[in-house]
C-alpha atoms as a PDB file:
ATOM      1  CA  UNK A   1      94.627  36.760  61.658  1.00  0.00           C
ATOM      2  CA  UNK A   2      92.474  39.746  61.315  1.00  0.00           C
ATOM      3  CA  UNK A   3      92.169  42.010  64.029  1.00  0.00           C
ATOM      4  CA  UNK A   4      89.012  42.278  66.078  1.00  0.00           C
ATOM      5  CA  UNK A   5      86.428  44.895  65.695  1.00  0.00           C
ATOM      6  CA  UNK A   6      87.247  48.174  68.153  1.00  0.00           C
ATOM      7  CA  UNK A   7      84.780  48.583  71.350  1.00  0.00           C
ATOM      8  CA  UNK A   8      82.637  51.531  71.751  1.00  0.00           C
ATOM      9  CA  UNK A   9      84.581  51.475  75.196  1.00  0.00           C
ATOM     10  CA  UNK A  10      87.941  51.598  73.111  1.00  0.00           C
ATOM     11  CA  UNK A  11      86.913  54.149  70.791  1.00  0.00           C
ATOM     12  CA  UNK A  12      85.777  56.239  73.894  1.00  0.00           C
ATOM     13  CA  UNK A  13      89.496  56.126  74.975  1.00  0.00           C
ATOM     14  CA  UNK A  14      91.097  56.822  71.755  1.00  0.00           C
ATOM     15  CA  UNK A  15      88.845  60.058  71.599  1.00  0.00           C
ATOM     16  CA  UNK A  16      89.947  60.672  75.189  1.00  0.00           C
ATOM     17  CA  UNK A  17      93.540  60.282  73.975  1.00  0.00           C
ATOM     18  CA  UNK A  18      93.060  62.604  72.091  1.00  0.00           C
ATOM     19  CA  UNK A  19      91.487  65.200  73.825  1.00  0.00           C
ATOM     20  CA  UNK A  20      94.146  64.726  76.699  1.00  0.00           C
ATOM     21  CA  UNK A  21      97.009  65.416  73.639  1.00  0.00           C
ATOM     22  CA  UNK A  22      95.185  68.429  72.095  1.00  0.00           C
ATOM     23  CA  UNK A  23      93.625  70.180  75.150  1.00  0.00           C
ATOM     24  CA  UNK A  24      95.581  68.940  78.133  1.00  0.00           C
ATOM     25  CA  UNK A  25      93.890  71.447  80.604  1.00  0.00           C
ATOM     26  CA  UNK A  26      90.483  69.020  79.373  1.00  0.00           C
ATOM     27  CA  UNK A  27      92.577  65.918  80.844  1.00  0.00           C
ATOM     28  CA  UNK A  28      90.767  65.458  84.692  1.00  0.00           C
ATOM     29  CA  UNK A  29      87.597  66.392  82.897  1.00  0.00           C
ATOM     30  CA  UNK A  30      87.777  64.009  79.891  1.00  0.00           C
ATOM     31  CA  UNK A  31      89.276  61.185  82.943  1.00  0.00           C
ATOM     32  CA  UNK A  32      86.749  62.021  85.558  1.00  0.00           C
ATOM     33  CA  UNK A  33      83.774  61.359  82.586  1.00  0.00           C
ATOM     34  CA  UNK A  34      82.233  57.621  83.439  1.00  0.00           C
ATOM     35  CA  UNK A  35      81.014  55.999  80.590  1.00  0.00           C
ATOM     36  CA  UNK A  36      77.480  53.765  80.546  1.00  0.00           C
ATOM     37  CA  UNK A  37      75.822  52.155  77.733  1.00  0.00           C
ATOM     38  CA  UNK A  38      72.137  53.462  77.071  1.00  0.00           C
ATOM     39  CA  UNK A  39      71.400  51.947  73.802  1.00  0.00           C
ATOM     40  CA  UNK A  40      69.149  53.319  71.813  1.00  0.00           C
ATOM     41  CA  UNK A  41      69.462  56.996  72.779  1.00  0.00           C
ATOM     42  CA  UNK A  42      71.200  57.892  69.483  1.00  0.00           C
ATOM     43  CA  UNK A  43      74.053  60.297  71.304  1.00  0.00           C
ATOM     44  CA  UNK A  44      76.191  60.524  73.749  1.00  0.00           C
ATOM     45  CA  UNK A  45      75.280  62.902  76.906  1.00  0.00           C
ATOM     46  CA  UNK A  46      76.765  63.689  80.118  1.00  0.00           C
ATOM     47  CA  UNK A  47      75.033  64.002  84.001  1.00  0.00           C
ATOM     48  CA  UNK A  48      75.699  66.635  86.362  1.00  0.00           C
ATOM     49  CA  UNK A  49      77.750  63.675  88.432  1.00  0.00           C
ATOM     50  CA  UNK A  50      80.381  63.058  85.303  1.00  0.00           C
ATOM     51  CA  UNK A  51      77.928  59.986  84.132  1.00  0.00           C
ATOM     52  CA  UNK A  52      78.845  59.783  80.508  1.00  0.00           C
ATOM     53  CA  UNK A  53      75.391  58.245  78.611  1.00  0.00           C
ATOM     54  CA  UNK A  54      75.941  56.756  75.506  1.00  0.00           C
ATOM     55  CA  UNK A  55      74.696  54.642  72.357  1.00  0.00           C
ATOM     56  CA  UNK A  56      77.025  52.032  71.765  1.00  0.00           C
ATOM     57  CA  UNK A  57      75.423  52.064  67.880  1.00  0.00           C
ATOM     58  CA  UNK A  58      75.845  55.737  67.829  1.00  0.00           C
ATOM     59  CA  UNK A  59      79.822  55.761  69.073  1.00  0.00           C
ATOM     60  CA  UNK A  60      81.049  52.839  66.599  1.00  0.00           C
ATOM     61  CA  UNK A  61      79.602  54.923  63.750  1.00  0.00           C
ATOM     62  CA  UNK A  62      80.927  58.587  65.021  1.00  0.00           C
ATOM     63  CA  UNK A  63      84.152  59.268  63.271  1.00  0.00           C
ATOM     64  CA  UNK A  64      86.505  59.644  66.615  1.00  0.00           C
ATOM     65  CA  UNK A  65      88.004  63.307  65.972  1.00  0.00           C
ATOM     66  CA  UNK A  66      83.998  63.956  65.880  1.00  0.00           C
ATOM     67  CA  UNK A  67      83.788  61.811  69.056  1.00  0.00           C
ATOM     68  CA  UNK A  68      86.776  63.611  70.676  1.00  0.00           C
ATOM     69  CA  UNK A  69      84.992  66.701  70.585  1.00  0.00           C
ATOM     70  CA  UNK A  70      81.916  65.797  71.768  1.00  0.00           C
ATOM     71  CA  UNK A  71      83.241  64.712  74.667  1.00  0.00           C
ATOM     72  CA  UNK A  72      84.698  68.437  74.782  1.00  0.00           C
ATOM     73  CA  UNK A  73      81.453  69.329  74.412  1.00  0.00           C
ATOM     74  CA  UNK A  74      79.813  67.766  77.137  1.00  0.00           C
ATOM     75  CA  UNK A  75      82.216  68.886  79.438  1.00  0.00           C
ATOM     76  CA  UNK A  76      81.984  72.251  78.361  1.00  0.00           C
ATOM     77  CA  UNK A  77      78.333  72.099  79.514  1.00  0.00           C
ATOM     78  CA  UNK A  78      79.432  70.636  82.822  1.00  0.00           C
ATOM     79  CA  UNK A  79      82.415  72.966  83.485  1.00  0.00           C
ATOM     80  CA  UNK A  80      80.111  75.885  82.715  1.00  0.00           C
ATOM     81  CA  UNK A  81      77.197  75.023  84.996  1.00  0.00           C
ATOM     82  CA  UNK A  82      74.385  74.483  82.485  1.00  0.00           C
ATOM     83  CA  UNK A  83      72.911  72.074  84.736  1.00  0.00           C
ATOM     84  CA  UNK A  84      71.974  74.075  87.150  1.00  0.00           C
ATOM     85  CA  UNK A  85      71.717  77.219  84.728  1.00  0.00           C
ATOM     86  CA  UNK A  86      68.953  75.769  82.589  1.00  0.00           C
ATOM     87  CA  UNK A  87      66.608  75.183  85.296  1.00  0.00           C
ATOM     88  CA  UNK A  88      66.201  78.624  85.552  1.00  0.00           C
ATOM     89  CA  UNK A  89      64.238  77.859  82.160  1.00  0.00           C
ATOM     90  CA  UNK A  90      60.737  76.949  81.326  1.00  0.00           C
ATOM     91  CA  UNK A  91      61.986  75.162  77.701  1.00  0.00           C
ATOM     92  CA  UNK A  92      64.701  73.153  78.920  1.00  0.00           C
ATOM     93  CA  UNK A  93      65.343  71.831  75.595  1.00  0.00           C
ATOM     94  CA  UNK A  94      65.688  75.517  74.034  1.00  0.00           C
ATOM     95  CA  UNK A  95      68.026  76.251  76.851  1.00  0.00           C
ATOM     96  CA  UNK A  96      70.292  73.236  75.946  1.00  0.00           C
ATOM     97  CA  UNK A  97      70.507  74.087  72.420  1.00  0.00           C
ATOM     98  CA  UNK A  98      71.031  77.531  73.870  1.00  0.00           C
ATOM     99  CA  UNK A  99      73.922  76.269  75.728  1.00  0.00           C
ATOM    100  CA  UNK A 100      74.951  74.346  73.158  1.00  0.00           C
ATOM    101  CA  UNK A 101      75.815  77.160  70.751  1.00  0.00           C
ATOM    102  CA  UNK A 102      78.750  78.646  72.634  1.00  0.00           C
ATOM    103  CA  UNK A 103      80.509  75.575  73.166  1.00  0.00           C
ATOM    104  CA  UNK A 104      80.490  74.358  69.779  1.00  0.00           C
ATOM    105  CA  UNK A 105      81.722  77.791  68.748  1.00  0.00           C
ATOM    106  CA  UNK A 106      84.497  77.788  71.439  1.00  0.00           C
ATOM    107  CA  UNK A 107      85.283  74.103  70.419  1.00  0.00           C
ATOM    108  CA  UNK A 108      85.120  74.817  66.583  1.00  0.00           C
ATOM    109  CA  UNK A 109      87.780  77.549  67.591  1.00  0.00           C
ATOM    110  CA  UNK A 110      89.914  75.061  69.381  1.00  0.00           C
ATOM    111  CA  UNK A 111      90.540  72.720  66.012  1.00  0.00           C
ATOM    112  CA  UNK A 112      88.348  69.975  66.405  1.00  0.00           C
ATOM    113  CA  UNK A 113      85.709  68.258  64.364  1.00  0.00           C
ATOM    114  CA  UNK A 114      82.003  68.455  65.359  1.00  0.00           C
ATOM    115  CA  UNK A 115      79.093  66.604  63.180  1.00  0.00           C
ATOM    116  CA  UNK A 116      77.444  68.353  60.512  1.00  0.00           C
ATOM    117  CA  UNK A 117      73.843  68.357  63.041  1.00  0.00           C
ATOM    118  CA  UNK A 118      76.304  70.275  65.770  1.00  0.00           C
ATOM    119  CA  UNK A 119      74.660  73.708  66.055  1.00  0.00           C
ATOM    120  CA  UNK A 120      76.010  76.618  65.612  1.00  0.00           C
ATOM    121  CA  UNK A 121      74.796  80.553  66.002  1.00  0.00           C
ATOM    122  CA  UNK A 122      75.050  81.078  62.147  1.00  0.00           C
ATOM    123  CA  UNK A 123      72.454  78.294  61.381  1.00  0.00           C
ATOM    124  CA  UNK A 124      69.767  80.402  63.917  1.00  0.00           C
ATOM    125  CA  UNK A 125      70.995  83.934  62.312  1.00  0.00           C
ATOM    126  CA  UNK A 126      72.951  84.830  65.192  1.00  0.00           C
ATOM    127  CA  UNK A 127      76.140  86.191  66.189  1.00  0.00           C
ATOM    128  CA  UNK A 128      78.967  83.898  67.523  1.00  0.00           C
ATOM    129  CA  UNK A 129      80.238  84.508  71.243  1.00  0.00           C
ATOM    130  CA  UNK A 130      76.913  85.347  73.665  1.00  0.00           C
ATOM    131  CA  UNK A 131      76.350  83.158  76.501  1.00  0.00           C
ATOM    132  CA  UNK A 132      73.472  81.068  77.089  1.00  0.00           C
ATOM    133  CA  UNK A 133      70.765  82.916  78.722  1.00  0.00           C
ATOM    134  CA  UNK A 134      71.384  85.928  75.790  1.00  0.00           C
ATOM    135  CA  UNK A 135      71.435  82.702  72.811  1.00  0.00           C
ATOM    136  CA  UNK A 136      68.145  81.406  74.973  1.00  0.00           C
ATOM    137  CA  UNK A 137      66.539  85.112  74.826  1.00  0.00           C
ATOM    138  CA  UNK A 138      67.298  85.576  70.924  1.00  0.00           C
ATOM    139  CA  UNK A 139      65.750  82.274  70.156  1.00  0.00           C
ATOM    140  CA  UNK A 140      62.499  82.112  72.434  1.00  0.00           C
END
């Protein structure tokens, strides 16, 4: 008998699995996340409430060390505040790519495996370790 095809659901927990074994202080964050199907989106995201949005398409076909750390990553946003940082932006989607440069920096530093899309201060000509309102500055 062949074994079934893994869930999008299951492959969320083996990523959190792994988060909770290589970043235990991550382990009420990565718990507290709530994952809901949004297919078609083509990503996972993550609400100021701990609402986990994802494409079921876009999970099954994420490598899950890649998957681990974007859960990291959206975390990272929450456990930093962008939420309520970014509004203080008129280009909300420059501030999240703002935002996102730190974290994938601090997350590249912590071992794991981000997608080759994940951005990264090099890729704008920047230097690694600024926060998000100086990466928002440098790139507006």
């Amino acid at each position: 008998m062949q074994p079934s095809a893994i869930t999008p659901l299951e492959k969320i927990g083996d990523a959190r699995a792994i988060v909770r074994k290589k970043t235990p202080y991550f382990r009420k964050a990565v718990l507290s996340l709530v994952p809901v199907a949004m297919p078609g989106i083509g990503t996972v995201a993550c609400t100021d409430r701990y609402v986990l949005i994802y494409d079921p398409k876009f999970i099954l076909e994420f490598p899950v060390e890649e998957l681990a750390g974007a859960l990291v990553h959206e975390i990272s946003h929450l456990l930093r505040g962008h939420h309520k940082r970014m509004k203080a932006f008129p280009d909300l989607e420059l501030a999240n790519i703002a935002g996102d440069l730190p974290i994938n920096v601090d997350i590249r530093d912590m071992g794991y495996k981000l997608p080759s899309f994940a951005c990264f201060p090099h890729k704008f000509g920047l230097k690694e370790h600024l926060h998000l309102e100086e990466y928002y500055e440098l790139l507006s």
